[in-house]
N, C-alpha and C. Protein backbone atom coordinates (compact mmCIF):
# COMPACT_ATOMS: atom_id res chain seq x y z
N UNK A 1 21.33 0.31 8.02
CA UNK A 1 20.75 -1.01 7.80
C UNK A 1 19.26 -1.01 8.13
N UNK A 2 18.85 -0.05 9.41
CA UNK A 2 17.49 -0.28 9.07
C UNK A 2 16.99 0.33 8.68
N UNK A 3 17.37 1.73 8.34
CA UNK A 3 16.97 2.72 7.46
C UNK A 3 16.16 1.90 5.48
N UNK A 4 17.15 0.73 5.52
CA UNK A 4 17.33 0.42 4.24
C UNK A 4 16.06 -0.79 4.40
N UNK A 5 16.15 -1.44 5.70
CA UNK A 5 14.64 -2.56 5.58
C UNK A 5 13.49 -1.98 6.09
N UNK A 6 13.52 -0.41 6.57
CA UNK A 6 12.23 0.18 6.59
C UNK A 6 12.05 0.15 4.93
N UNK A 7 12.66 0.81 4.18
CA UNK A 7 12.37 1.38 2.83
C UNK A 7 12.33 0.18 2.13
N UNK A 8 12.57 -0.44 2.20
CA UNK A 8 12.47 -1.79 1.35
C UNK A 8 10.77 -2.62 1.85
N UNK A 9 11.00 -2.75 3.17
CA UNK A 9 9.38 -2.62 3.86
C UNK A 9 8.06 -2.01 3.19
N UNK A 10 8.66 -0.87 3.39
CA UNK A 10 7.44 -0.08 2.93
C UNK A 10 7.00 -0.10 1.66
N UNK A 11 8.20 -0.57 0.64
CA UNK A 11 8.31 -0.69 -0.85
C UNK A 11 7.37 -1.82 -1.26
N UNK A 12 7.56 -2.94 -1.29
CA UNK A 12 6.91 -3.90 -0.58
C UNK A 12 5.66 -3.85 -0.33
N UNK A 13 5.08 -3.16 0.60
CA UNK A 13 4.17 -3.01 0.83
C UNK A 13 2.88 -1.76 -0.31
N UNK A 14 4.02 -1.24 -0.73
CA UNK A 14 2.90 0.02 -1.62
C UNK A 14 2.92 -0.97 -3.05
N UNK A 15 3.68 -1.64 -3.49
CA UNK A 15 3.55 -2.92 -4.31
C UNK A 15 2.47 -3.43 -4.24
N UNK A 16 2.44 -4.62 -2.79
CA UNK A 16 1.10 -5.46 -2.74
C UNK A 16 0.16 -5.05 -2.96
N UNK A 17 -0.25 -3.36 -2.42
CA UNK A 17 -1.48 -2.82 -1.73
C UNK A 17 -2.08 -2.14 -3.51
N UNK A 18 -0.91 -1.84 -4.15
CA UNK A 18 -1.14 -1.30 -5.65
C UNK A 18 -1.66 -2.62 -6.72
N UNK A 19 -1.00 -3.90 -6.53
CA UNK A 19 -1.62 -5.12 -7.22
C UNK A 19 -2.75 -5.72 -6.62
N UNK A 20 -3.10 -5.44 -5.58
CA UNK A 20 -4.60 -5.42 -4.63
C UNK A 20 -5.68 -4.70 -5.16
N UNK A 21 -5.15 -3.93 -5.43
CA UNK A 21 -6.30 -2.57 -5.21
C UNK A 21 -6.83 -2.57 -6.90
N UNK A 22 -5.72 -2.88 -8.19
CA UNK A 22 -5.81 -3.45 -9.24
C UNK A 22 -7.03 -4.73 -9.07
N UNK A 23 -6.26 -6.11 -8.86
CA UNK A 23 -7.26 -6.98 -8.72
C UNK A 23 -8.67 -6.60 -7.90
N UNK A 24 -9.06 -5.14 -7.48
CA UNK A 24 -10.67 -5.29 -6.85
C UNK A 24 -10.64 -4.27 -7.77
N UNK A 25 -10.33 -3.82 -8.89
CA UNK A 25 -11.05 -2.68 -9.31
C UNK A 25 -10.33 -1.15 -9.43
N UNK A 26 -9.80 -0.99 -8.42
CA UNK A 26 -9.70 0.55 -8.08
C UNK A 26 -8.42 0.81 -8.99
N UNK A 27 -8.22 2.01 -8.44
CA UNK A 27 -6.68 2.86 -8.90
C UNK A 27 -5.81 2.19 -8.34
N UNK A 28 -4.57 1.46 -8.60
CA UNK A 28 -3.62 1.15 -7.83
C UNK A 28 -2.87 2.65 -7.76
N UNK A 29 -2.07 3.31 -8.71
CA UNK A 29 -1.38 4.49 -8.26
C UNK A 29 -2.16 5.11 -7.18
N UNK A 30 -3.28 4.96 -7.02
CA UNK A 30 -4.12 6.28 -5.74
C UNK A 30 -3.49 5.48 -4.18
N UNK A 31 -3.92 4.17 -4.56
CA UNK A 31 -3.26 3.03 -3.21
C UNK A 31 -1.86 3.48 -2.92
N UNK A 32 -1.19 3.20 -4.12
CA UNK A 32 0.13 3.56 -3.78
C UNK A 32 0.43 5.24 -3.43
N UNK A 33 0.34 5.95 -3.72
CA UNK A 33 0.06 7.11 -3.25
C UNK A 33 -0.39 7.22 -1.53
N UNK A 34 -1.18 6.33 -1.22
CA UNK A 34 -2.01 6.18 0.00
C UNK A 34 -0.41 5.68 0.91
N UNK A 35 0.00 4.37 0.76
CA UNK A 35 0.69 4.12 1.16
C UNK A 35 1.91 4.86 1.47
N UNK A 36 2.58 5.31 0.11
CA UNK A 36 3.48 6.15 0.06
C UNK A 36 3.80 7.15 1.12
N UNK A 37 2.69 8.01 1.03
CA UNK A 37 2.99 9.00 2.25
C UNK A 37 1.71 8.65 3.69
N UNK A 38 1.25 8.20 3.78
CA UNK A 38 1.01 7.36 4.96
C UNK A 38 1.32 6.80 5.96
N UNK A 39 2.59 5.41 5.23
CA UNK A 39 3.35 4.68 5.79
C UNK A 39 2.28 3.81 6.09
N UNK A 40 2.64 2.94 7.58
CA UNK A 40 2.37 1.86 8.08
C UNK A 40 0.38 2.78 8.31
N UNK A 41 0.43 3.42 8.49
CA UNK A 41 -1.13 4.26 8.80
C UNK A 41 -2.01 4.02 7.38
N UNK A 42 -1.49 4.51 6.04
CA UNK A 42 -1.66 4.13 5.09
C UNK A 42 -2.01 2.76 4.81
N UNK A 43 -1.07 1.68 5.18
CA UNK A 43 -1.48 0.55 5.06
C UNK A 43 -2.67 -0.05 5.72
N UNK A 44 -2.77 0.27 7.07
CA UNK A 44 -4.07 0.06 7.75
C UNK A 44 -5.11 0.85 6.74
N UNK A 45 -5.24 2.13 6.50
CA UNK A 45 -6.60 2.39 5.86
C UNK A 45 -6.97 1.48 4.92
N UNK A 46 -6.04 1.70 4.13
CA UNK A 46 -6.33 0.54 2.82
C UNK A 46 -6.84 -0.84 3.31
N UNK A 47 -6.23 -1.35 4.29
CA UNK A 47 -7.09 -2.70 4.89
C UNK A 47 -8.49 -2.75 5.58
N UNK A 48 -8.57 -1.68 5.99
CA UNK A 48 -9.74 -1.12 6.47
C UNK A 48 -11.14 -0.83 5.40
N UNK A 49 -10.52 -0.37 4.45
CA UNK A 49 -11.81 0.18 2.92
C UNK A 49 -11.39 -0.48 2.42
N UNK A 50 -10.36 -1.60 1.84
CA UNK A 50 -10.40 -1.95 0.22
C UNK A 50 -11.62 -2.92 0.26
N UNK A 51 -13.02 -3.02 -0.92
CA UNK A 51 -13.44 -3.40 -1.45
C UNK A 51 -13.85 -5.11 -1.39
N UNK A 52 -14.51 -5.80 -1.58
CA UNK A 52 -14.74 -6.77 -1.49
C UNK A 52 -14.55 -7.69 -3.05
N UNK A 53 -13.62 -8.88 -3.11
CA UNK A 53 -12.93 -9.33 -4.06
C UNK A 53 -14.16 -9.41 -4.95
């Protein structure tokens, strides 16, 4: 069970960060990629550099 709302979590999250990264411009697959094998570390970078709207 939590095996399944980490992965659903994280899913989720390489989603937002890929339709984000779209709406400023960039690569979403590279975001998602970022995220992907990152994890929760991934997500911080990306909040850290993404771009200004």
């Amino acid at each position: 069970m939590i095996v399944t709302a980490w992965f659903l979590i994280g899913l989720i999250g390489c989603i937002w960060a890929s339709t984000d990264a779209v709406n400023r411009g960039n690569s979403g697959c590279l975001v998602f990629l970022l995220i992907l094998l990152g994890g929760p570390v991934g997500l911080i970078i990306w909040l850290l550099i993404r771009p200004e709207k």
